[in-house]
Protein backbone atom coordinates (compact mmCIF):
# COMPACT_ATOMS: atom_id res chain seq x y z
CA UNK A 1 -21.72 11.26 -10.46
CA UNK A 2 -18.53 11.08 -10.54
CA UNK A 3 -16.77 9.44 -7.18
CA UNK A 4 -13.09 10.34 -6.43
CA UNK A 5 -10.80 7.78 -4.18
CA UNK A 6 -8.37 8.59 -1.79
CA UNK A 7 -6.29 5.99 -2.30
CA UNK A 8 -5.03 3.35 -5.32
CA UNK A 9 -4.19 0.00 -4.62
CA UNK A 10 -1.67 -2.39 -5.91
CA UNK A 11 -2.53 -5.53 -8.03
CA UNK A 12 -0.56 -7.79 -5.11
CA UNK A 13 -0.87 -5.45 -2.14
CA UNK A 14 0.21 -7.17 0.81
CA UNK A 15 -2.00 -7.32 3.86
CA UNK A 16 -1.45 -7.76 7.53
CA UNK A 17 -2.22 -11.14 9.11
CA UNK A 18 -4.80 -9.36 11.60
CA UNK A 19 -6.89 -7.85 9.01
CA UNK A 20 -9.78 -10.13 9.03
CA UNK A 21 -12.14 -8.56 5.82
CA UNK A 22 -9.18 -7.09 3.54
CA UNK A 23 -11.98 -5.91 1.17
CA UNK A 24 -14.05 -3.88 3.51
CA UNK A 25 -10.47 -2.10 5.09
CA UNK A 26 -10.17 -1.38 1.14
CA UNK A 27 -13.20 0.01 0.18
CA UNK A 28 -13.25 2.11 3.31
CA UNK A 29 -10.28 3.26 2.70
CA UNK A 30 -10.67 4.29 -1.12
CA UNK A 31 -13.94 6.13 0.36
CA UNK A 32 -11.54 8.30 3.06
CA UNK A 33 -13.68 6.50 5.45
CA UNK A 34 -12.06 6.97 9.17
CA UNK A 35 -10.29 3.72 10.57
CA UNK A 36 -8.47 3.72 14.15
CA UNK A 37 -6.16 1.25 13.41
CA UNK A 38 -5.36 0.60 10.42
CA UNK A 39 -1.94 1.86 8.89
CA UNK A 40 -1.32 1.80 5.21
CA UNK A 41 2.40 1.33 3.39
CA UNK A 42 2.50 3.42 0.56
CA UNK A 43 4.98 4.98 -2.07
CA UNK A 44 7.04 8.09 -0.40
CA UNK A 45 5.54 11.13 -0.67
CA UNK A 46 9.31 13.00 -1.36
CA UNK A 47 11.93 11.91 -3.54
CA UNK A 48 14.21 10.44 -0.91
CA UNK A 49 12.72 7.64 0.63
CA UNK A 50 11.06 4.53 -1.31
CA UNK A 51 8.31 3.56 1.10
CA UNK A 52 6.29 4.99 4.18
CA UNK A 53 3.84 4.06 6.67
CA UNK A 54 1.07 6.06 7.49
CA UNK A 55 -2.18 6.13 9.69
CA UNK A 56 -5.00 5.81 7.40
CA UNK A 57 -6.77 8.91 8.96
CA UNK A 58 -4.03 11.02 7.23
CA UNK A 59 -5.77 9.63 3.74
CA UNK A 60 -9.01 11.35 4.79
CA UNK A 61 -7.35 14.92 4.09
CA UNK A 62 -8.89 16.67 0.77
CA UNK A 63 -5.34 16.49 -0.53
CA UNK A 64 -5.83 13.01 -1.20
CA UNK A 65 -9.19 13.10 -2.90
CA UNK A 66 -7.36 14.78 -5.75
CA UNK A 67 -3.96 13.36 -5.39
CA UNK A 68 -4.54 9.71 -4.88
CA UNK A 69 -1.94 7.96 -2.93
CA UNK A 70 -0.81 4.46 -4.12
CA UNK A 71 -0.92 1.88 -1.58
CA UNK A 72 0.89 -1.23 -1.62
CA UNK A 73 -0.05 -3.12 1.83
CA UNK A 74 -2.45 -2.84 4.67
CA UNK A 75 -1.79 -3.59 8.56
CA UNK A 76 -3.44 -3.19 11.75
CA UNK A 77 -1.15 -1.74 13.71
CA UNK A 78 2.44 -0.02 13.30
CA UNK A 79 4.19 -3.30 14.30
CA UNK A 80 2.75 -5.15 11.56
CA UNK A 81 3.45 -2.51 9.10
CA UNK A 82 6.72 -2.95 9.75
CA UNK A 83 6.46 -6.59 9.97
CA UNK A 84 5.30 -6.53 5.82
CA UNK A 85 8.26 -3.75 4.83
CA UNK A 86 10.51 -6.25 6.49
CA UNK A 87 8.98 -9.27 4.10
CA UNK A 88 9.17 -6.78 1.04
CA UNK A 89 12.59 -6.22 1.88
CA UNK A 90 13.56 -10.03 2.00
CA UNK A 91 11.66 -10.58 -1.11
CA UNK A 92 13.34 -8.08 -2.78
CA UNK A 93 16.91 -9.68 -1.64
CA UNK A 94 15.64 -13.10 -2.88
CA UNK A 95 14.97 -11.30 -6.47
CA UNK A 96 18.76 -10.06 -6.35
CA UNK A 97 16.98 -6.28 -5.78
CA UNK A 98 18.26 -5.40 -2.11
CA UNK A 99 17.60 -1.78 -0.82
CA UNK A 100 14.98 -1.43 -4.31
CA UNK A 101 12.14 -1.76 -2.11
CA UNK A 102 10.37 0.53 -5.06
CA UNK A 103 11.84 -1.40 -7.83
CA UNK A 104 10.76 -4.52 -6.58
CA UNK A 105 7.14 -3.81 -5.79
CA UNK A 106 6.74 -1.96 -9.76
CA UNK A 107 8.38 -5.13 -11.06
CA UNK A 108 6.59 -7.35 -9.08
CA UNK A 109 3.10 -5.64 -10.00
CA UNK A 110 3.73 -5.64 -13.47
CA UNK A 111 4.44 -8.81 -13.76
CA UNK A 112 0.79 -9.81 -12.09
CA UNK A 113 -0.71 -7.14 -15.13
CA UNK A 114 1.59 -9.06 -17.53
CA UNK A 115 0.20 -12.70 -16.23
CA UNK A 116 -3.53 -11.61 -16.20
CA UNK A 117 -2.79 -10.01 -19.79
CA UNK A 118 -1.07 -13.29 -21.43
């Protein structure tokens, strides 16, 4: 049996303060399992823009059991989302990256495969 996700997560995804069981929201998620609040920030589906937030009900279309979106933080809520691309973006200024948003988070996660590799 093979089992498809609809979503990929990051090594150091970032997650929303109010998210109280980050690993349930996850595995829900990966199983296109319907969730009312929660919004995920993921890489942009079009060539323009680095990052987007999205409800996760738009992860339960059969597009994304076959095209697997990559998923770098979980919120509940829009505000919060928000709240975590603001913290990427400072983080990214503190690493002399500003306006890489992209750049940052790639660097940043292979660096954590590059630590639990060493």
């Amino acid at each position: 049996m093979n089992i498809r996700h609809y979503c990929v997560f990051d090594k150091k995804m970032y997650i929303g303060e109010s998210i109280t069981h980050p690993r349930l929201v996850k595995l829900k998620l990966a199983l296109g399992k319907p969730q009312l609040l929660i919004y995920v920030i993921c890489k942009a589906s079009n060539n323009v823009d680095q990052l987007e937030i999205c409800h996760s009900l738009i992860l339960k279309q059969k597009y994304y059991k076959h095209n697997p979106v990559y998923v770098y933080g979980i919120a509940k809520g829009y505000r919060e989302a928000l709240d975590i691309i603001v913290k990427i973006s400072d983080e990214a200024s503190e690493c002399n990256m500003p306006g890489q948003l992209l750049g940052y988070l790639q660097s940043a996660s292979s660096a954590v495969k590059t630590a639990r590799e060493g």
